[in-house]
N, C-alpha and C. Protein backbone atom coordinates (compact mmCIF):
# COMPACT_ATOMS: atom_id res chain seq x y z
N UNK A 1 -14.70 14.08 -28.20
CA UNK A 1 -13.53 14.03 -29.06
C UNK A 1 -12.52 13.04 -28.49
N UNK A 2 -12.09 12.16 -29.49
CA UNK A 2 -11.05 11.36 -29.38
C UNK A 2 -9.77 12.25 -28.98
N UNK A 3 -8.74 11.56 -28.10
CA UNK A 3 -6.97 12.17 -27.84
C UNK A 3 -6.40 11.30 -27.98
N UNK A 4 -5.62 11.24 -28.67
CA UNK A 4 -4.43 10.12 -28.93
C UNK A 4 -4.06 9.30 -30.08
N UNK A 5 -4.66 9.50 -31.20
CA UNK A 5 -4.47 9.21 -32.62
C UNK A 5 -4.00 10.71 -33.36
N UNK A 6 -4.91 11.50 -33.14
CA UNK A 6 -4.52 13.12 -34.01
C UNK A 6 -3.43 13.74 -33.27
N UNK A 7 -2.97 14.28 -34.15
CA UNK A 7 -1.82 15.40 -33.54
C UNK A 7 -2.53 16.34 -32.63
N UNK A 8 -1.45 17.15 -31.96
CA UNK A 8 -2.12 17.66 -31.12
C UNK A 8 -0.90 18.36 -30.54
N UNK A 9 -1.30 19.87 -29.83
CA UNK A 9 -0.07 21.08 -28.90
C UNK A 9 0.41 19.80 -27.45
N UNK A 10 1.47 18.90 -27.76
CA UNK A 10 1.56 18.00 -26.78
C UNK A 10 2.11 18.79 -25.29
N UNK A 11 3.07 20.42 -25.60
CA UNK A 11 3.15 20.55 -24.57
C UNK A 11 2.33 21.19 -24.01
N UNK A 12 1.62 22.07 -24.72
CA UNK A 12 0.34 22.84 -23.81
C UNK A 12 -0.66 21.74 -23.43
N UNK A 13 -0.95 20.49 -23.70
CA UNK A 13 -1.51 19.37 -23.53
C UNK A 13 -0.87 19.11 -21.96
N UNK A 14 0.17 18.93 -21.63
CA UNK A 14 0.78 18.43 -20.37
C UNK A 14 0.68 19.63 -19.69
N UNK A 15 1.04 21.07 -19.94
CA UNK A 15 1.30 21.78 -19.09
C UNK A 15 -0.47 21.92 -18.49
N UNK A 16 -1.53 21.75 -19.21
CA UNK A 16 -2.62 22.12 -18.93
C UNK A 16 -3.04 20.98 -17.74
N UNK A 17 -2.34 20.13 -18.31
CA UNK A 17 -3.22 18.34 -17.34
C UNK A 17 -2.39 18.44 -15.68
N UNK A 18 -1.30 19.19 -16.03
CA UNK A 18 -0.75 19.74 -14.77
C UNK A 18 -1.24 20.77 -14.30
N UNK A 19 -1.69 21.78 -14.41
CA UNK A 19 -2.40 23.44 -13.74
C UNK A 19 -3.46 22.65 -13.04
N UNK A 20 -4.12 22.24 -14.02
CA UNK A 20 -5.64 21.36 -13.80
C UNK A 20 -5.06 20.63 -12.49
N UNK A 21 -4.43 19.69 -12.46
CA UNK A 21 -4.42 19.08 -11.35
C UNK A 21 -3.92 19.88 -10.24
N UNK A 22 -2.75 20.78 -10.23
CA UNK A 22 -2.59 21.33 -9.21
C UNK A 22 -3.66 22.23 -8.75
N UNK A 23 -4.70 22.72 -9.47
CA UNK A 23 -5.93 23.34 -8.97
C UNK A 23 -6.85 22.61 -8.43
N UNK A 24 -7.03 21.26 -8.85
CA UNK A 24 -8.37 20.41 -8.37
C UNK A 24 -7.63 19.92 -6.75
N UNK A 25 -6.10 20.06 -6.67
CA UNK A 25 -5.58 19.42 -5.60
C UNK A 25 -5.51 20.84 -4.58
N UNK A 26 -5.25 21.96 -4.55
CA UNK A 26 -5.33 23.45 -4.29
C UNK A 26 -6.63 22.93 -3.69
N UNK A 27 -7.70 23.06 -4.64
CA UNK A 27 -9.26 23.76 -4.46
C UNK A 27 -9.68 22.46 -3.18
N UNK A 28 -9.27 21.12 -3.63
CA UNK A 28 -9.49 19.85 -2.37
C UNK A 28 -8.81 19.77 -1.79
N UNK A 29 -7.52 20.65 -1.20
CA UNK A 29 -6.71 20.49 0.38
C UNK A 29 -6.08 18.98 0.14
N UNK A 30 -5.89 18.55 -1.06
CA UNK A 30 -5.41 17.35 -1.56
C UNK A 30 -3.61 17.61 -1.78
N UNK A 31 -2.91 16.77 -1.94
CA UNK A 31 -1.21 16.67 -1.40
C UNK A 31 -0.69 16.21 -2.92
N UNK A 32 -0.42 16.88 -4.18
CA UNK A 32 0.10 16.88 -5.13
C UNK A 32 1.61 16.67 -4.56
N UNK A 33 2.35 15.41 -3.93
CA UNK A 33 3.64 15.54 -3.72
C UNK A 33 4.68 15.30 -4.81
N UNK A 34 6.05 15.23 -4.94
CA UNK A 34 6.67 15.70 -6.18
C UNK A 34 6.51 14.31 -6.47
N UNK A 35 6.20 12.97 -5.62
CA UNK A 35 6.08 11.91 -6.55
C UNK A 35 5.08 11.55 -7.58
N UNK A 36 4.00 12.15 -6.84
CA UNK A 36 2.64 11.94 -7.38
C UNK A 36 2.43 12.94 -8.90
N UNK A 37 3.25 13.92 -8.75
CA UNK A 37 3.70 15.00 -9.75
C UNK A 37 4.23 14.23 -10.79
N UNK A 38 5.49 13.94 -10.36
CA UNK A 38 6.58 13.15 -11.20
C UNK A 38 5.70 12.27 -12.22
N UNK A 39 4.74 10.75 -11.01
CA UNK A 39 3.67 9.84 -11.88
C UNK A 39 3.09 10.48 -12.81
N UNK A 40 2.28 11.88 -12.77
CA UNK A 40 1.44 11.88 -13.34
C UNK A 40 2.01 12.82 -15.04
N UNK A 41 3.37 13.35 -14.78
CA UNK A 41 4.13 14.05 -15.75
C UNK A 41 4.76 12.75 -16.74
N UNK A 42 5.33 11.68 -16.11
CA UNK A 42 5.49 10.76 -17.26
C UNK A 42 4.24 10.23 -17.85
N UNK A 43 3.33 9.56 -17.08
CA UNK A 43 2.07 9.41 -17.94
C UNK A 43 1.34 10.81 -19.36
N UNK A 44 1.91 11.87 -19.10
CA UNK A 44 1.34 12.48 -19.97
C UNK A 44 2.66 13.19 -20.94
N UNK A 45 3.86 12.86 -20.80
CA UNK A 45 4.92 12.61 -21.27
C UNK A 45 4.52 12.25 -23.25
N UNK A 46 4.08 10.86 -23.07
CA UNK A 46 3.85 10.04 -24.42
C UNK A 46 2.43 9.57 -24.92
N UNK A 47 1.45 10.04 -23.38
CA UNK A 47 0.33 9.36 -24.34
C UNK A 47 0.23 7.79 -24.44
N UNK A 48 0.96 7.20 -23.42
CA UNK A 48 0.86 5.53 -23.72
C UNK A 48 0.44 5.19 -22.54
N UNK A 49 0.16 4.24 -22.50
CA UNK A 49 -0.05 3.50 -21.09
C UNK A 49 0.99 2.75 -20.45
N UNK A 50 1.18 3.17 -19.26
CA UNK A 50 2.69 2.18 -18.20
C UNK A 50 2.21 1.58 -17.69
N UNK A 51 2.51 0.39 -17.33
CA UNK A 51 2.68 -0.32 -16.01
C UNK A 51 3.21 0.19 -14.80
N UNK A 52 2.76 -0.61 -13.73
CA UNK A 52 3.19 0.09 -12.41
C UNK A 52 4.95 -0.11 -12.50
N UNK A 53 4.94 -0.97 -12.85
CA UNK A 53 6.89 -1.27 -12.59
C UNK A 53 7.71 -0.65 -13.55
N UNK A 54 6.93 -0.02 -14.82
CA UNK A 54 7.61 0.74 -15.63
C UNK A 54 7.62 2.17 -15.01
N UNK A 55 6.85 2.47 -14.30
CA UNK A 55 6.90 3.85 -13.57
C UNK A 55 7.44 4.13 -12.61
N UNK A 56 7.55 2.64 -11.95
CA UNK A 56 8.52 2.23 -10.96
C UNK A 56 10.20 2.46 -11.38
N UNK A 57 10.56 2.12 -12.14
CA UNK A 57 11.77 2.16 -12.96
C UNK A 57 12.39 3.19 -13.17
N UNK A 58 11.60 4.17 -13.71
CA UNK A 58 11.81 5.72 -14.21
C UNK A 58 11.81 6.17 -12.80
N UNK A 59 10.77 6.07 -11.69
CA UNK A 59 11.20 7.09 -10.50
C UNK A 59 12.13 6.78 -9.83
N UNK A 60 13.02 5.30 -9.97
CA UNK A 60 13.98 4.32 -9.38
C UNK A 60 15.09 5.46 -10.23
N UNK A 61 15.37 5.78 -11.51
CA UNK A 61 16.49 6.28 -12.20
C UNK A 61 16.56 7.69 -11.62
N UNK A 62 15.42 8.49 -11.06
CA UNK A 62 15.50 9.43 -10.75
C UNK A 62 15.66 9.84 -9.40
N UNK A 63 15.74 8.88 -8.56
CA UNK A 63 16.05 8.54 -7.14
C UNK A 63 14.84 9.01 -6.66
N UNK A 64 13.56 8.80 -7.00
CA UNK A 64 12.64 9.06 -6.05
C UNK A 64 11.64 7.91 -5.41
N UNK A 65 12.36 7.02 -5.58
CA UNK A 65 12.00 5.48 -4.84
C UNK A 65 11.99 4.39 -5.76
N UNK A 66 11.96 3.43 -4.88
CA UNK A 66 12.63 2.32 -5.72
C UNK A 66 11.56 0.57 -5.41
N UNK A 67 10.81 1.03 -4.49
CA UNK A 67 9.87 0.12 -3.74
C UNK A 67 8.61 0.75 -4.31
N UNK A 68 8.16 -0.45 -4.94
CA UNK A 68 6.60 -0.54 -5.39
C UNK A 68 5.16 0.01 -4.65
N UNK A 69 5.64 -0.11 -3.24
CA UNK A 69 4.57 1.05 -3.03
C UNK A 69 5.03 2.24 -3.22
N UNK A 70 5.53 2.74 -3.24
CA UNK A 70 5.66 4.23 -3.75
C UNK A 70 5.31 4.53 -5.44
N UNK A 71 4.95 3.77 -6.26
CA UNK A 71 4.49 4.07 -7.73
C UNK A 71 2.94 3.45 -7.03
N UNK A 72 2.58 2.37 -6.48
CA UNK A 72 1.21 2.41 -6.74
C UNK A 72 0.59 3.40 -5.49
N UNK A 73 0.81 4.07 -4.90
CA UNK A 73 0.53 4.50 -3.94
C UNK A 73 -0.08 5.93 -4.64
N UNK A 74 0.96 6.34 -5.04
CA UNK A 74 0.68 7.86 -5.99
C UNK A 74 -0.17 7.37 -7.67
N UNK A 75 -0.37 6.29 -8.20
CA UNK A 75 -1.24 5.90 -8.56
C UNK A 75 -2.29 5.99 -8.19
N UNK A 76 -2.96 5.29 -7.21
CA UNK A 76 -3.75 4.76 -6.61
C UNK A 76 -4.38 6.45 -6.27
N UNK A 77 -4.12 7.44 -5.66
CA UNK A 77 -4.06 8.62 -5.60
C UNK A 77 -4.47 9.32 -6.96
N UNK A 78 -3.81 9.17 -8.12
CA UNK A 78 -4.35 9.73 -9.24
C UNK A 78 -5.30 9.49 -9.52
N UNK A 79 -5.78 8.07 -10.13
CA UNK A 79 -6.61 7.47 -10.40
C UNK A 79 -8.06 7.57 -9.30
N UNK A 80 -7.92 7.66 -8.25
CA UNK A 80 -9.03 8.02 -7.22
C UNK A 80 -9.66 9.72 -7.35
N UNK A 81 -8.68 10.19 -7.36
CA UNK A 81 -9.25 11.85 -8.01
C UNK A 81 -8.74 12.31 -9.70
N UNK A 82 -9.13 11.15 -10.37
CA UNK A 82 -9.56 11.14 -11.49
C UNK A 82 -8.43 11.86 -12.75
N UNK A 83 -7.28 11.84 -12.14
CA UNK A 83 -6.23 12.15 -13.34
C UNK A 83 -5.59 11.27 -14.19
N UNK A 84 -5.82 10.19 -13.45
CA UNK A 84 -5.20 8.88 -14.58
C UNK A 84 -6.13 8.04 -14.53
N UNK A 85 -5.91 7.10 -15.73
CA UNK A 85 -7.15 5.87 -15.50
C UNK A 85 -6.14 4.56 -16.06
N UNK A 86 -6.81 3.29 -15.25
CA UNK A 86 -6.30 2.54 -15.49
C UNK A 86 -6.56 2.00 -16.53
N UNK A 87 -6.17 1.04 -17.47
CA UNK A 87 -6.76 0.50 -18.64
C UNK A 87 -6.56 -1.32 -18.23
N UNK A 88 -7.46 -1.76 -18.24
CA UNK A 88 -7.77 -2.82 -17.83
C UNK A 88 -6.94 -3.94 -18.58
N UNK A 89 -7.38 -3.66 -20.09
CA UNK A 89 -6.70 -5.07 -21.00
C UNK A 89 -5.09 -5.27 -20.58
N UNK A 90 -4.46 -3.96 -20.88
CA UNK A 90 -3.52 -3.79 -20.55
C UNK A 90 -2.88 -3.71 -19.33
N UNK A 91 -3.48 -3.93 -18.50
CA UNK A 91 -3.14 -3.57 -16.28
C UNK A 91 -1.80 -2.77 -16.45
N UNK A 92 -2.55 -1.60 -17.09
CA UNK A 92 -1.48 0.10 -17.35
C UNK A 92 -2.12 0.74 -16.76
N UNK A 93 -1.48 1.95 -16.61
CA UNK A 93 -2.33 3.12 -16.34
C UNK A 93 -1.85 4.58 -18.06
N UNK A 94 -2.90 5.29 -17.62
CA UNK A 94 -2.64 6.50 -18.40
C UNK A 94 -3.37 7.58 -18.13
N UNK A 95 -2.30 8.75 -18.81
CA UNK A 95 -2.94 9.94 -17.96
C UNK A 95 -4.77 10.34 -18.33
N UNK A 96 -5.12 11.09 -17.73
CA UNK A 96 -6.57 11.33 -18.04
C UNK A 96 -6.84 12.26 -19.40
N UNK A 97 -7.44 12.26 -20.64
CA UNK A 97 -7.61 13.40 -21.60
C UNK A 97 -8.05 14.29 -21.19
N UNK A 98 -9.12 14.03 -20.53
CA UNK A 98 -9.78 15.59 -20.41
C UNK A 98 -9.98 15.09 -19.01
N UNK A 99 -8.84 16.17 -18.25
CA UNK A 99 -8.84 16.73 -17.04
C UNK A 99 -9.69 17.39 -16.44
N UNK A 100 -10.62 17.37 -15.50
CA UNK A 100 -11.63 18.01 -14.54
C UNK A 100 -12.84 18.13 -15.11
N UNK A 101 -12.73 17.26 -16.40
CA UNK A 101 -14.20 17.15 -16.60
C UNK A 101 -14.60 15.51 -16.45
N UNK A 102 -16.06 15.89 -15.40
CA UNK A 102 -16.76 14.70 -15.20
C UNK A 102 -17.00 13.61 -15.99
N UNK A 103 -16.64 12.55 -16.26
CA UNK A 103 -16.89 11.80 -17.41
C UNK A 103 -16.31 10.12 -17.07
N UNK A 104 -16.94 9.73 -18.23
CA UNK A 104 -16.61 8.06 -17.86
C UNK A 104 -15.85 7.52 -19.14
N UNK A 105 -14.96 7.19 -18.68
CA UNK A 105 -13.15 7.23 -20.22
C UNK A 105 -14.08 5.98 -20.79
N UNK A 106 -13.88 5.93 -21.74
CA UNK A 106 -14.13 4.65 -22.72
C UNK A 106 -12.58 4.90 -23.79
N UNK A 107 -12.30 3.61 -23.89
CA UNK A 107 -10.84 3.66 -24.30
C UNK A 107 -11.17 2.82 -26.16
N UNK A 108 -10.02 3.31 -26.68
CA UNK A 108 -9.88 2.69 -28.08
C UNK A 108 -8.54 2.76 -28.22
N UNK A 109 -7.99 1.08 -28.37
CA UNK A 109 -6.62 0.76 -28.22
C UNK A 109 -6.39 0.11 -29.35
N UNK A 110 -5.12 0.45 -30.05
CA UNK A 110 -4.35 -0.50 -31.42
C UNK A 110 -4.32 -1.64 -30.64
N UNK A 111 -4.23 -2.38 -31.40
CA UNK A 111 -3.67 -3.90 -30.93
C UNK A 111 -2.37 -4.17 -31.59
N UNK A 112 -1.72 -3.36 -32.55
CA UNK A 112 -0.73 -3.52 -33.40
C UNK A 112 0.21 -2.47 -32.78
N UNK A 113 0.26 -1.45 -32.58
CA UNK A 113 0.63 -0.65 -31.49
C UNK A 113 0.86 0.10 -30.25
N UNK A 114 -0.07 -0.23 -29.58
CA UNK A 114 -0.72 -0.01 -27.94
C UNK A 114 -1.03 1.67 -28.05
N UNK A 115 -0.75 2.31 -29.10
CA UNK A 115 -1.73 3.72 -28.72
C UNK A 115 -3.01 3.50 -28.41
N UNK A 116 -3.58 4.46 -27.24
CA UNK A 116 -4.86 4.39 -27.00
C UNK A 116 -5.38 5.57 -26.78
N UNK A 117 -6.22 5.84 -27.52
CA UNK A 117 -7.10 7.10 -27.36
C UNK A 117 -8.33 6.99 -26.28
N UNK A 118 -8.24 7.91 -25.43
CA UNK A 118 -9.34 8.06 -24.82
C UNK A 118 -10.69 9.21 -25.16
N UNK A 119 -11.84 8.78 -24.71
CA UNK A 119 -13.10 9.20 -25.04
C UNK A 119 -13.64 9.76 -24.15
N UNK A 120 -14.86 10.43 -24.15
CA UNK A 120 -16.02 10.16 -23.27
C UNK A 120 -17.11 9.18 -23.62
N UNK A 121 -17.44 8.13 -22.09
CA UNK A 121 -18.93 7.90 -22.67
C UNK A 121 -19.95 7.85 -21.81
N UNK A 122 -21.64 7.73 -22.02
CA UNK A 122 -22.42 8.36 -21.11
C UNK A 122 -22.78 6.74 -21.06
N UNK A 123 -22.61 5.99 -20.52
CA UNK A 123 -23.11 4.56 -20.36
C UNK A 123 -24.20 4.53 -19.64
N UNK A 124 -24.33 5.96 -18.46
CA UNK A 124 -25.81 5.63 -17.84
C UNK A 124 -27.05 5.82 -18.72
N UNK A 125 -26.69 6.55 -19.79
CA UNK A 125 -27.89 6.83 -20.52
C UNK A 125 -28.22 6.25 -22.09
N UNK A 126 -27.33 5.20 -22.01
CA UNK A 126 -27.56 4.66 -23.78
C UNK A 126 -28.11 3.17 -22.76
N UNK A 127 -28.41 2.05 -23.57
CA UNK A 127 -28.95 1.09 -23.75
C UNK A 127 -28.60 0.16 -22.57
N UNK A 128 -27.43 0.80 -21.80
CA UNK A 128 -26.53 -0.17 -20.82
C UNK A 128 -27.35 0.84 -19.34
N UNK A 129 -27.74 1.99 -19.37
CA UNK A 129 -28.30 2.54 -18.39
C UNK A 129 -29.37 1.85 -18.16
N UNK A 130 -30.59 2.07 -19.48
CA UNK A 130 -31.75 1.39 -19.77
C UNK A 130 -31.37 0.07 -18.88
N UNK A 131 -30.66 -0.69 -19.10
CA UNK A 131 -31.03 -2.39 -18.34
C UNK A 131 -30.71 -2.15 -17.21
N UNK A 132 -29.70 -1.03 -16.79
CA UNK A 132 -29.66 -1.09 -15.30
C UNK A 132 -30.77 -0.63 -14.75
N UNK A 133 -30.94 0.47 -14.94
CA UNK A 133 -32.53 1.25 -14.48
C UNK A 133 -33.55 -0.17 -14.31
N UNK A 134 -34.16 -0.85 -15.52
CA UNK A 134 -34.93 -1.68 -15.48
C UNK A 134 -34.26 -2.74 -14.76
N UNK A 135 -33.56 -3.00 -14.13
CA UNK A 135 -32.77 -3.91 -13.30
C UNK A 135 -32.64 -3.48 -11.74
N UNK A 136 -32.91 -2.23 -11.91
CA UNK A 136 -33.07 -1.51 -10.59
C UNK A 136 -31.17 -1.44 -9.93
N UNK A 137 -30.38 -1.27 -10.63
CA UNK A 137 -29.24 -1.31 -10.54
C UNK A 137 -28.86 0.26 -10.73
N UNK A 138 -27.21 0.69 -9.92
CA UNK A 138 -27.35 1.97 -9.63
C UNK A 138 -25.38 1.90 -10.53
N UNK A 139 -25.37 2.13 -11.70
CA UNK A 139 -24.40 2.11 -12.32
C UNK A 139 -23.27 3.07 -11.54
N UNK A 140 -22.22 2.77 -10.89
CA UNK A 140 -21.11 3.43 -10.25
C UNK A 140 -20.22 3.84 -11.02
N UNK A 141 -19.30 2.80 -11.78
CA UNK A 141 -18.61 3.01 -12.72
C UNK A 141 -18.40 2.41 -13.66
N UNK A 142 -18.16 2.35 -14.80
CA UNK A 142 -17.57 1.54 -16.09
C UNK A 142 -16.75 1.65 -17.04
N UNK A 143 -16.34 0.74 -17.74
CA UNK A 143 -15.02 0.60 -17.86
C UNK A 143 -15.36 -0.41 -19.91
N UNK A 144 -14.52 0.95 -20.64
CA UNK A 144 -15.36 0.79 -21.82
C UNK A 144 -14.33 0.22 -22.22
N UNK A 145 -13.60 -0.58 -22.55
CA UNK A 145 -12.27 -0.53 -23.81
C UNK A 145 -12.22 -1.32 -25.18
N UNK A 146 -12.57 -0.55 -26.05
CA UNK A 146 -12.37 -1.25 -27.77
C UNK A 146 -11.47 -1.58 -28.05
N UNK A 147 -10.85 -2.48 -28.87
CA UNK A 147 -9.66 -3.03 -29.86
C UNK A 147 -9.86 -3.14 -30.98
N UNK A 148 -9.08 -2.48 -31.57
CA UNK A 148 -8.77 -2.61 -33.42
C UNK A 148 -7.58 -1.41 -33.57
N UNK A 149 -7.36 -0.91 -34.61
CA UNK A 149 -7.12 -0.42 -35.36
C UNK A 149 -6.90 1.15 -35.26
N UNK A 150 -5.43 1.62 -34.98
CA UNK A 150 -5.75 3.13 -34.92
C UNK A 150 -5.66 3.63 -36.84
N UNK A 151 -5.37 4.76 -36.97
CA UNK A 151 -5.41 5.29 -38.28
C UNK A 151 -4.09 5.11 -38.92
N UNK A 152 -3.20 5.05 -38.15
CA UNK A 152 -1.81 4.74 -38.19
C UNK A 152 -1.53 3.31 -38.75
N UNK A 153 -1.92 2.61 -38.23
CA UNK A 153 -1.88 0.91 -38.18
C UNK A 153 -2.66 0.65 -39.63
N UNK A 154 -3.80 1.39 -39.75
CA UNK A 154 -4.40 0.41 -40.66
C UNK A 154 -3.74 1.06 -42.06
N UNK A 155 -3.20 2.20 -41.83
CA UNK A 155 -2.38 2.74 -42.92
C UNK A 155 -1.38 2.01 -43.70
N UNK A 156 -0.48 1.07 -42.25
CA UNK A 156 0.37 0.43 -43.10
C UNK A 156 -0.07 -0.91 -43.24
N UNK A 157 -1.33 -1.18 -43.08
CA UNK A 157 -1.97 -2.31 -43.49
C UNK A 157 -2.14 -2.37 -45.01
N UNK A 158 -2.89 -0.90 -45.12
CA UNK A 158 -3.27 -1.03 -46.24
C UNK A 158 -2.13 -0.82 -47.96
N UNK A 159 -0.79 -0.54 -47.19
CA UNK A 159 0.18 -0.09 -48.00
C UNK A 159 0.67 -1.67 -48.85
């Protein structure tokens, strides 16, 4: 299932992507500090993707640092135990949809609006596994992202 075009319980959505993380960080002796908290509460805030210096900005207004390593640092941290993902086209980040489950994000981004919904996809096992396998290649990670059209956009296209 797609997140980020349909409506959706946005705060039981955040409060959940938060439990989740404070449990996966609990259960791994891992350091949820209030910055890394903070990062990962605006990313799931709106559903959009930030930049590092836009996250930078917001923890700068809130006095919790003001120097760029301190946003990519607690980034860098999310994104390594799998709560945010970066989105490439865009060199954003955003929070993860589905929290603590294993999976590989494949993204679908407006180009007319920058909403982006995230997915799951099984890339080791459709047609892109196949050539690695027969390539003798050991697929680590990948990195899916579509452009067009959310439901929104093409709405007022079509008006």
């Amino acid at each position: 299932m797609a997140v980020g075009f349909e409506p959706h319980d946005h705060v039981c959505c955040i409060d959940d992507a938060l439990s989740i993380a404070e449990q996966r960080c609990n259960a791994n002796r891992l350091q949820l500090t209030p910055v890394r908290r903070r990062v990962l509460e605006i990313l799931l805030q709106e559903h959009v993707a930030l930049g590092a210096y836009d996250i930078l900005e917001r923890l700068r207004l809130e006095g919790l640092g003001s120097q760029p390593p301190v946003a990519y640092r607690a980034l860098d941290f999310l994104v390594t135990n799998g709560f945010v993902h970066k989105v490439e086209r865009l060199n954003a980040f955003i929070a993860c949809s589905h929290p603590g489950q294993a999976h590989s994000p494949a993204f679908m981004i407006c180009r007319r609006c920058e909403t982006i919904a995230e997915t799951r996809s099984m890339p080791a096992r459709g047609a892109l596994g196949a050539a690695a396998r027969t390539a003798g290649f050991s697929i680590e990670r990948t990195v899916v992202e579509a452009e067009g059209l959310c439901p929104a956009c093409q709405n007022t296209a079509n008006e």
